[in-house]
C-alpha atoms as a PDB file:
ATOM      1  CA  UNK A   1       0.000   0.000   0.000  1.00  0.00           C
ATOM      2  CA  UNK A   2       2.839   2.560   0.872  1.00  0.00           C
ATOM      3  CA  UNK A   3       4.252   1.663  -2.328  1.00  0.00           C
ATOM      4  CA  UNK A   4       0.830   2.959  -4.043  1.00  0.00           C
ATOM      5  CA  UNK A   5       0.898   6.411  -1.907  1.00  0.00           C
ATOM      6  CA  UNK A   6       4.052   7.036  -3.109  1.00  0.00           C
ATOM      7  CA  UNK A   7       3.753   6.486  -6.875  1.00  0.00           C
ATOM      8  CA  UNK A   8       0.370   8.534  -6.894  1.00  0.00           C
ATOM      9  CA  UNK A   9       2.362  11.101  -5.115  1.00  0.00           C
ATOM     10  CA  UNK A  10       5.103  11.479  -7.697  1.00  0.00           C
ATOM     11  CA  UNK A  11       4.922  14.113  -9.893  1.00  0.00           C
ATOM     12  CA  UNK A  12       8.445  13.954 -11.676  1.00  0.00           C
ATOM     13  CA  UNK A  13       7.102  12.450 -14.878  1.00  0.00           C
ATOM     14  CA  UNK A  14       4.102  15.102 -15.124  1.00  0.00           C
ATOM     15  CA  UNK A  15       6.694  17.973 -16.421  1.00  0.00           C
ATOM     16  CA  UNK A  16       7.380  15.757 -19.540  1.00  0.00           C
ATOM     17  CA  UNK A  17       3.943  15.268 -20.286  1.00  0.00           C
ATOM     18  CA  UNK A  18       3.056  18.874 -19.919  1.00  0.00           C
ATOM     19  CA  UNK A  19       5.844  20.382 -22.276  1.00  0.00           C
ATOM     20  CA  UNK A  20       4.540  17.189 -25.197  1.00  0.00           C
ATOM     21  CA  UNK A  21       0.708  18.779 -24.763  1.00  0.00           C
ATOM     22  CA  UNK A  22       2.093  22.341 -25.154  1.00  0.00           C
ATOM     23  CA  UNK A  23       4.166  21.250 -28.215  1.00  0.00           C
ATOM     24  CA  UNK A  24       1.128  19.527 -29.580  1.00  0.00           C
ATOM     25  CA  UNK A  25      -1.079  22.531 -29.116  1.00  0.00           C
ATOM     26  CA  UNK A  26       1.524  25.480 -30.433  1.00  0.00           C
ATOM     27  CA  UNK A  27       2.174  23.122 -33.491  1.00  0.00           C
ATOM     28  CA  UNK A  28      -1.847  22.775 -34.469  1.00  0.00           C
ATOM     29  CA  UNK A  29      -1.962  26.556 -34.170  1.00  0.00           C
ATOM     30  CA  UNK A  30       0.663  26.918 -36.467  1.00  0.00           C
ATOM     31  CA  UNK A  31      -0.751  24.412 -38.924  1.00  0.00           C
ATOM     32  CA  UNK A  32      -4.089  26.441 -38.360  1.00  0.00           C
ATOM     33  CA  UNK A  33      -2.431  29.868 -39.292  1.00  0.00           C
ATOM     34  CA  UNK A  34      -0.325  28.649 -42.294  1.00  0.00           C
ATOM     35  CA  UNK A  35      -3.599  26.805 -43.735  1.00  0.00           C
ATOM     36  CA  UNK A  36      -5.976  30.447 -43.356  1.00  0.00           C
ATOM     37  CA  UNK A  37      -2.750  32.208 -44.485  1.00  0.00           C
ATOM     38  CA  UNK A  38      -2.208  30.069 -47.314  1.00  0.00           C
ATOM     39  CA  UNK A  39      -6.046  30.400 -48.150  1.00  0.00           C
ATOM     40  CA  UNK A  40      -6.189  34.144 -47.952  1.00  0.00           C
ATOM     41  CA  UNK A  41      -3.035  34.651 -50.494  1.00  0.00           C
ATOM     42  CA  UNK A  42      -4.735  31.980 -53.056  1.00  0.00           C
ATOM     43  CA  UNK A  43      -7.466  34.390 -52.878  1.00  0.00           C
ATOM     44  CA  UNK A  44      -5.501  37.633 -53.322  1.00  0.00           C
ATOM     45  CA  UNK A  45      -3.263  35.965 -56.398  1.00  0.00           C
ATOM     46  CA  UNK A  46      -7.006  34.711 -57.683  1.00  0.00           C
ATOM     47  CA  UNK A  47      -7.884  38.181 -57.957  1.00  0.00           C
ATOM     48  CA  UNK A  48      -4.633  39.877 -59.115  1.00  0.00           C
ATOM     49  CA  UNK A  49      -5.054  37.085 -61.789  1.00  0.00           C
ATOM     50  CA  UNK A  50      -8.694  38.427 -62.832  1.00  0.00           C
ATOM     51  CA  UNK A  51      -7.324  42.226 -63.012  1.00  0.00           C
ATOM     52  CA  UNK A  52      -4.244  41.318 -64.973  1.00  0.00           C
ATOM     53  CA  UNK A  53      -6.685  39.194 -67.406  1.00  0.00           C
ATOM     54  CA  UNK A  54      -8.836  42.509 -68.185  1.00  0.00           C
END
């Protein structure tokens, strides 16, 4: 049983887990951002496309 208390009490592996989520999280944002920015220059090269075809 003491051998239980003690592994529930340890918190040394937690820090390691903690920086992977945060990784995980600033890496979708940065997939998000490239994907809308991506998007919104296709759009602004579709349209300098349209005025240059005039």
């Amino acid at each position: 049983m003491e051998l239980l208390k003690r592994l529930w009490q340890d918190t040394s592996g937690q820090s390691m887990a903690e920086y992977g989520l945060l990784t995980c999280l600033i890496a979708l944002a940065c997939v998000a951002g490239v994907r809308m920015l991506g998007q919104t220059l296709a759009s602004k090269i579709g349209e300098l496309e349209q005025q240059l075809n005039q």
